[in-house]
Every structure is written in C-alpha cells, then in structure tokens.
Protein backbone atom coordinates (compact mmCIF):
# COMPACT_ATOMS: atom_id res chain seq x y z
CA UNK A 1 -32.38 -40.55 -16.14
CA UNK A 2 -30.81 -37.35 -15.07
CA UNK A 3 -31.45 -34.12 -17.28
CA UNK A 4 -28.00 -32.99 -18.71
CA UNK A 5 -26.37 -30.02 -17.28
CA UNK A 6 -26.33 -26.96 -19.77
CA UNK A 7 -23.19 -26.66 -20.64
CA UNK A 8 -21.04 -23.13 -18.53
CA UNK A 9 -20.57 -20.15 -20.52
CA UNK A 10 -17.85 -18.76 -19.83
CA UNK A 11 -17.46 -15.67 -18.04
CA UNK A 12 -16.96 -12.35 -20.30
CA UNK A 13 -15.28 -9.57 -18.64
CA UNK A 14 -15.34 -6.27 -19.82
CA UNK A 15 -12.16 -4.11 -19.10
CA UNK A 16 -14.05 -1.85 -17.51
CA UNK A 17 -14.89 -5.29 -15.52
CA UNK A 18 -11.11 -6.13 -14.74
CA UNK A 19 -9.89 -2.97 -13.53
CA UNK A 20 -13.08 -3.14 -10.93
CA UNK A 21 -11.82 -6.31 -10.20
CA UNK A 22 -8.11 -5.39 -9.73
CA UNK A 23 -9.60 -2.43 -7.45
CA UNK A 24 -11.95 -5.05 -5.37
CA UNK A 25 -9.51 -7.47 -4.91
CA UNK A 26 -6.85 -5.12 -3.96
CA UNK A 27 -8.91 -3.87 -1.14
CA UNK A 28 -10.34 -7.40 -0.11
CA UNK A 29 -6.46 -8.53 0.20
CA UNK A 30 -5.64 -6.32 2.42
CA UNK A 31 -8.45 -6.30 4.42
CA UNK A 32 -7.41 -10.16 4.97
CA UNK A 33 -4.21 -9.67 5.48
CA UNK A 34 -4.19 -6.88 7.60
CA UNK A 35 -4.51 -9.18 11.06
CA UNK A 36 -1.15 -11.04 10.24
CA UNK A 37 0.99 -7.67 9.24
CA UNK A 38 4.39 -8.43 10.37
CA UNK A 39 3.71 -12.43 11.70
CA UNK A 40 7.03 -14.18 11.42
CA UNK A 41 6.33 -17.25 12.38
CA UNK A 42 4.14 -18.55 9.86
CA UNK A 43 0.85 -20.53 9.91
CA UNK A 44 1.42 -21.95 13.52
CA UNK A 45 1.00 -18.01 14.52
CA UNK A 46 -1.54 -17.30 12.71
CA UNK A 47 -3.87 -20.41 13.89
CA UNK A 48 -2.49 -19.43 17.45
CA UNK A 49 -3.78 -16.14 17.59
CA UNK A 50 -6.66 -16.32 15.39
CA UNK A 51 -7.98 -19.78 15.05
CA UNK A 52 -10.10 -20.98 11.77
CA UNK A 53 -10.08 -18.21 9.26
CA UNK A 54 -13.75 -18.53 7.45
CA UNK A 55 -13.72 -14.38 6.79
CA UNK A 56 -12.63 -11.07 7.75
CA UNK A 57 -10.81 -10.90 11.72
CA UNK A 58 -10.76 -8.22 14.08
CA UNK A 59 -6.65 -7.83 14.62
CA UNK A 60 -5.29 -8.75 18.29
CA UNK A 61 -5.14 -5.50 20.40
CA UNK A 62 -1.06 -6.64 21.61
CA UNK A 63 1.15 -8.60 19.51
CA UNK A 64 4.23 -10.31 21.14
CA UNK A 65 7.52 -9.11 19.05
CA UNK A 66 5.56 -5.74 18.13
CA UNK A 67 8.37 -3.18 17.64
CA UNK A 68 6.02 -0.73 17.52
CA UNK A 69 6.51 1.06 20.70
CA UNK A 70 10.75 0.84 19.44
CA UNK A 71 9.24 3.61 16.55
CA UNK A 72 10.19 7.28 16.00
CA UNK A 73 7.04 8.89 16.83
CA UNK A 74 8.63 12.06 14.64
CA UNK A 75 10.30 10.83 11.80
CA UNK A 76 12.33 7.59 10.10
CA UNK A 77 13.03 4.25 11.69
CA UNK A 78 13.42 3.76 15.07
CA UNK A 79 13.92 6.36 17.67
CA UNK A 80 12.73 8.36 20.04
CA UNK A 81 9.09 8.39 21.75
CA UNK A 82 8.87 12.29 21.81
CA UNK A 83 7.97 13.36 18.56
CA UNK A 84 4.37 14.69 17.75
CA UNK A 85 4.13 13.83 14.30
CA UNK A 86 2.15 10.41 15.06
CA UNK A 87 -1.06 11.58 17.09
CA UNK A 88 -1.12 15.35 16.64
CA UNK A 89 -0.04 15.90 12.87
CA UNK A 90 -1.03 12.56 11.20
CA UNK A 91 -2.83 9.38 13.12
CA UNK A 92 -4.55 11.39 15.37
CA UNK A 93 -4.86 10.25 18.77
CA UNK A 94 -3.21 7.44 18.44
CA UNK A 95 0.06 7.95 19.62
CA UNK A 96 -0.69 5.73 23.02
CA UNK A 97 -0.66 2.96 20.84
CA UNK A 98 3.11 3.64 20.31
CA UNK A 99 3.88 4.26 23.67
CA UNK A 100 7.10 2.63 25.35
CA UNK A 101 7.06 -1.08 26.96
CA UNK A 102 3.99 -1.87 25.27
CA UNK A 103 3.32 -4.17 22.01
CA UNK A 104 0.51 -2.99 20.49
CA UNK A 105 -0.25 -4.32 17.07
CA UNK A 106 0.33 -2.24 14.40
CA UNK A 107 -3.35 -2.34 13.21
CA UNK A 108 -5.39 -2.49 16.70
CA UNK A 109 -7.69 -0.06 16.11
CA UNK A 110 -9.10 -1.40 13.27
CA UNK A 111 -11.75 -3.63 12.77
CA UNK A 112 -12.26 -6.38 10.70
CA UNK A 113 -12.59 -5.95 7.33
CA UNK A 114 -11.47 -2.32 7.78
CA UNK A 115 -8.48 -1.22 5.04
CA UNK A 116 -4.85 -0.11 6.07
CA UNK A 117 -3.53 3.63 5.84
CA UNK A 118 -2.12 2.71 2.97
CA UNK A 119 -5.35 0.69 1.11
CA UNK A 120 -7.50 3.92 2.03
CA UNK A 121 -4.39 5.85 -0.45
CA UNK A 122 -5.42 3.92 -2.93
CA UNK A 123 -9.33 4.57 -2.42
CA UNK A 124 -7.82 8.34 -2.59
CA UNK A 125 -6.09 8.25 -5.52
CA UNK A 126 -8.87 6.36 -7.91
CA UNK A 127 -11.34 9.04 -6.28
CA UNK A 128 -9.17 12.03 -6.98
CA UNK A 129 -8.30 10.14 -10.88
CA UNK A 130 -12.08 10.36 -11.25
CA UNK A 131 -12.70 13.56 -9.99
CA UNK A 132 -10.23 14.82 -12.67
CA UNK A 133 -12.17 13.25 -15.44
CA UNK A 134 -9.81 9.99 -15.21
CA UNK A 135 -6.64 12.16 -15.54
CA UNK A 136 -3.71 11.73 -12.95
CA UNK A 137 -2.34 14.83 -12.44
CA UNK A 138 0.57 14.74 -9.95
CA UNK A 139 -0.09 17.77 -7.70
CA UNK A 140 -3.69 16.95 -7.18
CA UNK A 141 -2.83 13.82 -5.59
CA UNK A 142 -0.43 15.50 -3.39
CA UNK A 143 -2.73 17.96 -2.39
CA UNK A 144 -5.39 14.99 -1.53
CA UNK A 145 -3.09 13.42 0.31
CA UNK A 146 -1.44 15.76 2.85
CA UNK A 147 -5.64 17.19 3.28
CA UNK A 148 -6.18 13.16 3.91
CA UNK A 149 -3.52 12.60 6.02
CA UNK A 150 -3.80 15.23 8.13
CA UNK A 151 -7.57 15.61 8.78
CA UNK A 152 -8.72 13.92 12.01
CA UNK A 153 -11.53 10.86 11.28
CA UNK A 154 -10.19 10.60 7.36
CA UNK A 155 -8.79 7.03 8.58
CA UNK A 156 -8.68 4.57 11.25
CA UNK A 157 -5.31 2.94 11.14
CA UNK A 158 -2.68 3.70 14.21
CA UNK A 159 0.52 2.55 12.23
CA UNK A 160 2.17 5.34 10.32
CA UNK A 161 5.19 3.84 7.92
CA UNK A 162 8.48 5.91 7.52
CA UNK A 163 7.66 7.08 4.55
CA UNK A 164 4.48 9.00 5.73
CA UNK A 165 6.69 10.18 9.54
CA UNK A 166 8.99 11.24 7.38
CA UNK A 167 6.69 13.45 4.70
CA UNK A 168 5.24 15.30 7.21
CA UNK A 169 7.66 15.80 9.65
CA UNK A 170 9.57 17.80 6.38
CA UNK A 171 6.16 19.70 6.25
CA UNK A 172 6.27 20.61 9.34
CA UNK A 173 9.94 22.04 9.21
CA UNK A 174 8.56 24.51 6.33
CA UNK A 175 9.88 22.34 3.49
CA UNK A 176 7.60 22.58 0.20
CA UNK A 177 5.36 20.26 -0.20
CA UNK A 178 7.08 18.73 -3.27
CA UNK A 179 10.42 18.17 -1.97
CA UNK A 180 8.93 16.40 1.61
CA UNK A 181 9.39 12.72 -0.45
CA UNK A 182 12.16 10.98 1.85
CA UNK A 183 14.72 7.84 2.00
CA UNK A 184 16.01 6.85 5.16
CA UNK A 185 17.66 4.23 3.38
CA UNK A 186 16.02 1.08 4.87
CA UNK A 187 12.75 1.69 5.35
CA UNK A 188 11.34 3.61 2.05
CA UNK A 189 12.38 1.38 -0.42
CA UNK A 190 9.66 -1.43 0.40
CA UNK A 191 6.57 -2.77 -1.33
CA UNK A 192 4.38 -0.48 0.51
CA UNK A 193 5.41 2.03 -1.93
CA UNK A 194 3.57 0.15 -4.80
CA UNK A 195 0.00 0.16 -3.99
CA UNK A 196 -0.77 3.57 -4.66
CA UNK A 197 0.19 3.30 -8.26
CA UNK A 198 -2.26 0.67 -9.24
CA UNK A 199 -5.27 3.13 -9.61
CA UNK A 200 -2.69 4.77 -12.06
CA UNK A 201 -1.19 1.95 -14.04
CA UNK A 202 -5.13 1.04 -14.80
CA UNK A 203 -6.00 4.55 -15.40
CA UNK A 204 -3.04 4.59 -17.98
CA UNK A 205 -2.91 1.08 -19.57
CA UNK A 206 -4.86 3.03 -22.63
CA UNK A 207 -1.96 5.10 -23.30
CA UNK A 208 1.40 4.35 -24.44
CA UNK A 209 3.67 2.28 -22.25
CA UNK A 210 6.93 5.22 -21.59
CA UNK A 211 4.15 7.38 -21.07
CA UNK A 212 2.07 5.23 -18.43
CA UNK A 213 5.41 4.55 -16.79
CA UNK A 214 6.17 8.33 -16.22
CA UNK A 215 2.81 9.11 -14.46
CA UNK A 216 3.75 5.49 -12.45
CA UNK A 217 6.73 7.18 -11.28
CA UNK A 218 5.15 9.99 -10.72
CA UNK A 219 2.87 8.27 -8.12
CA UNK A 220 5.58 6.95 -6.14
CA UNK A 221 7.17 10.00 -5.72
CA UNK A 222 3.96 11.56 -4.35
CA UNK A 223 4.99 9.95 -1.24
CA UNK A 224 8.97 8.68 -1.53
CA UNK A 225 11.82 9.58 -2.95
CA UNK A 226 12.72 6.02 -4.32
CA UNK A 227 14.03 4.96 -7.54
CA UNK A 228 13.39 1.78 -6.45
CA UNK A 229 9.77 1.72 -5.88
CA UNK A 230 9.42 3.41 -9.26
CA UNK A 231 11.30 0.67 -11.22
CA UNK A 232 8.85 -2.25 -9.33
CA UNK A 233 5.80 0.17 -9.99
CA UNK A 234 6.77 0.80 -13.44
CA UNK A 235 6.88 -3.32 -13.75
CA UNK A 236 3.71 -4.47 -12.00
CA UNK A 237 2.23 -1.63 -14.40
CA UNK A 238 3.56 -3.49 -17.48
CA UNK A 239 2.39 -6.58 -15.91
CA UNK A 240 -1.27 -5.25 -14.80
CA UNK A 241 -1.78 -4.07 -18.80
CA UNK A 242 -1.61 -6.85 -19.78
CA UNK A 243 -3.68 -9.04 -17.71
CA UNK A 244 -6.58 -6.32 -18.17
CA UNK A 245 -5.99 -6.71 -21.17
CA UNK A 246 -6.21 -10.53 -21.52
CA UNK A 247 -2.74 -12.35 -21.52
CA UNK A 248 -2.93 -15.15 -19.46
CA UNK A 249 -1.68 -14.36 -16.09
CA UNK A 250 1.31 -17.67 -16.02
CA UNK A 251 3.05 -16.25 -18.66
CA UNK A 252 3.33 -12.54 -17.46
CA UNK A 253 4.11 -14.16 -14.46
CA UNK A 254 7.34 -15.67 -15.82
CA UNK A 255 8.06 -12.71 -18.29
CA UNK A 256 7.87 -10.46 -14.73
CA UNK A 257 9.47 -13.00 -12.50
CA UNK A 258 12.88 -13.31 -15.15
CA UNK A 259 13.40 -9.40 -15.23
CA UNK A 260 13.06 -8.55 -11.91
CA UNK A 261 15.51 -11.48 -11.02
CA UNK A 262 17.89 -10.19 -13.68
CA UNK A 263 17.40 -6.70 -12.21
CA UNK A 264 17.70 -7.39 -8.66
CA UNK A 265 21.12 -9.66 -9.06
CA UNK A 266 23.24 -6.24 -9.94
CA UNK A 267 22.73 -5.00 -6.20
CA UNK A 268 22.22 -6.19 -2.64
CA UNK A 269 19.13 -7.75 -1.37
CA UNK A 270 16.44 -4.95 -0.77
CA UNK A 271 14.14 -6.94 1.51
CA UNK A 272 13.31 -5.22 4.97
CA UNK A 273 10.41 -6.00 7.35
C-alpha cells in the first residue's frame, strides 16, 4: 500500500518576495522574447527560424522584412543613413548593423539570454532607486541614464528606438537635458515606454496612489514626452499594487482591461510596430 503524499503547503510570498518576482520575470520575458522582436508572421516564423524552443536563443544575425537599415541613424523614424547618433553618441559601434540594403535583426549582437536596451533601463533604474535609499528622484535617473547611454560597453544591444535617437540627438544640439524628451508622433507613444516605470510603481506601491502615479509619470518623461505612456504607466502601476499586494490577478485583469477599453474608444487606434 502506497504511503500518502503529505499534503502541499502552499507557497507564502513575502512582498518583498513579489516585487523580486515582478523584477525576475520582467527580465526573463524579455530575454525570451527578444529573438522574435518584430516577427509578423506568427508561430510558423518563429518555428522557421528557430526550431523547438526548450530555453533562451541566440537571435538570427539577418531577418527578412528588417526595416532596420530604412532607420534614421540621427534622429525619429525613418530617414537618412548619415547621422552619427547610432554608433558614435549612443550604440557604439554598431552603426554597420544599420547600414543600407542590409536586414540585420534588430537584436544581432546579442546573445541568448542577454536583455534589450531597454530591459538593461530597468536594471538602471531599480539600481539607481536603491542607491538613493529606495527613493526615485527624477533627475538622478536622468543623470544615470544619459552616463548609461552614452558610455561605450554599458550595453550590448544594436537597436536604438526613436525615443532614445531622438533624446540624444536634442543633447547633442545643446538642448538641456530636461527638455531632450521627444514625440515624433508615431513612434514614442508605444509600450516600450512602460518598462522603465515598473521599478517605480513597486518602489511606490507603499505610498499613496496620486502620489505613486506622479513619480510614474515622472519616469516616463525621463525618456518621452508622452501623455500617453504616462496614462498606461500610471495603470499597470494601479494594477501591479495590487497584485503585490495579493488581489487575484483575473480580476485586476478585468478591472484594467474595462478602463483602458473605455479610455482608448475616445481616440484613434495608437498601435504602431
């Protein structure tokens, strides 16, 4: 006769425990996802160009349909090849990898299980949080980043979004660091705008909500001028809270899922690449 099992306990987490895990699982994500940045076509591609996933992947050094090369090398959107901004001011040395008639993917030069530009942001601001005794203070996460950003070896990624092209090529025209946040008007106003905030929405879910949401909003605009990104921010904020804090995740799900709808119906679709 078998013995009988002892029964599970369940698992107690700490919230000390969850915001680890939020910070873990943030990076893993990416990590995983990182190969597949800007796949179209679904699983089919994926499989095609990678196999059986079982862990991390190496990305592909060319991607058919990579626009890459069709980037402004100095600034916003599309454009021209010329500018030095990618390879001399930020993503140093990698400019080839945006050169003309090729399709590079956007992540070649990383290996696998290596973080995005804008996962190792994240890294920066929980580190720079911590170094201020768990206080976000706006400027000092400015300062960190333009120093990041702009020391050859901080990072490893070769794709540079508009938002960052844009930052710096304001820097480099003499404009104070404070007013380099830009909107191109397409290309700012994306979910890449939102990780950077998490280390903050954790670090604030003690205080009180209009308060967490300012220093939210502050984030975003570290980076971006975008009302838009600060709205989402300010939401996944509310919604990280109170998972940490123990509501089950379905319901603040739905609760998320009915005001952004709501919100979203009063203006035009904001979904870009």
């Amino acid at each position: 006769m078998a013995a009988a099992k002892a029964p599970v306990e369940a698992l107690s987490s700490t919230f000390a425990d969850r915001v680890a895990g939020a910070l873990w699982g943030l990076h893993i994500a990416d990590a995983m996802a990182m190969p597949t940045h800007w796949y179209y076509r679904g699983q089919s591609q994926v499989q095609g160009d990678y196999g059986k996933i079982t862990g991390y992947v190496k990305p592909k050094v060319e991607l058919r349909g990579s626009i890459m090369a069709l980037s402004n090398t100095g600034g916003a959107g599309r454009g021209s090849n010329d500018g030095d901004i990618i390879g001399s001011v930020i993503a140093h040395g990698k400019k080839p990898y945006w050169s003309r008639g090729r399709a590079h993917h956007y992540h070649c030069t990383l290996d696998k299980g290596e973080n995005t530009v804008d996962a190792d942001l994240v890294r920066l601001c929980y580190k720079t949080i911590a170094e201020n005794g768990g206080q976000f203070v706006q400027d000092r996460l400015r300062d960190s980043y333009v120093s990041f950003m702009t020391t050859p070896g901080s990072y490893n990624d070769c794709y540079m979004s508009t938002t960052h092209r844009m930052f710096f090529a304001n820097r480099q025209r003499g404009i104070p660091l404070e007013k380099c946040p830009d909107n191109d008007g397409h290309n700012v106003d994306t979910t890449c705008g939102l990780p950077m905030t998490v280390p903050v929405a954790l670090s604030t879910a003690h205080l009180p909500a209009d308060q967490a949401r300012k220093q939210v909003a502050d984030a975003v605009s570290v980076t971006r001028k975008s009302r838009a990104c600060q709205e989402y921010a300010g939401l996944l904020a509310e919604m990280l809270r109170q998972v940490i804090s123990g509501a089950p995740l379905g319901s603040v799900m739905e609760s998320a899922a009915g005001r952004s709808l709501a919100s979203s119906m009063s203006r035009p679709d904001p979904v870009v690449a």
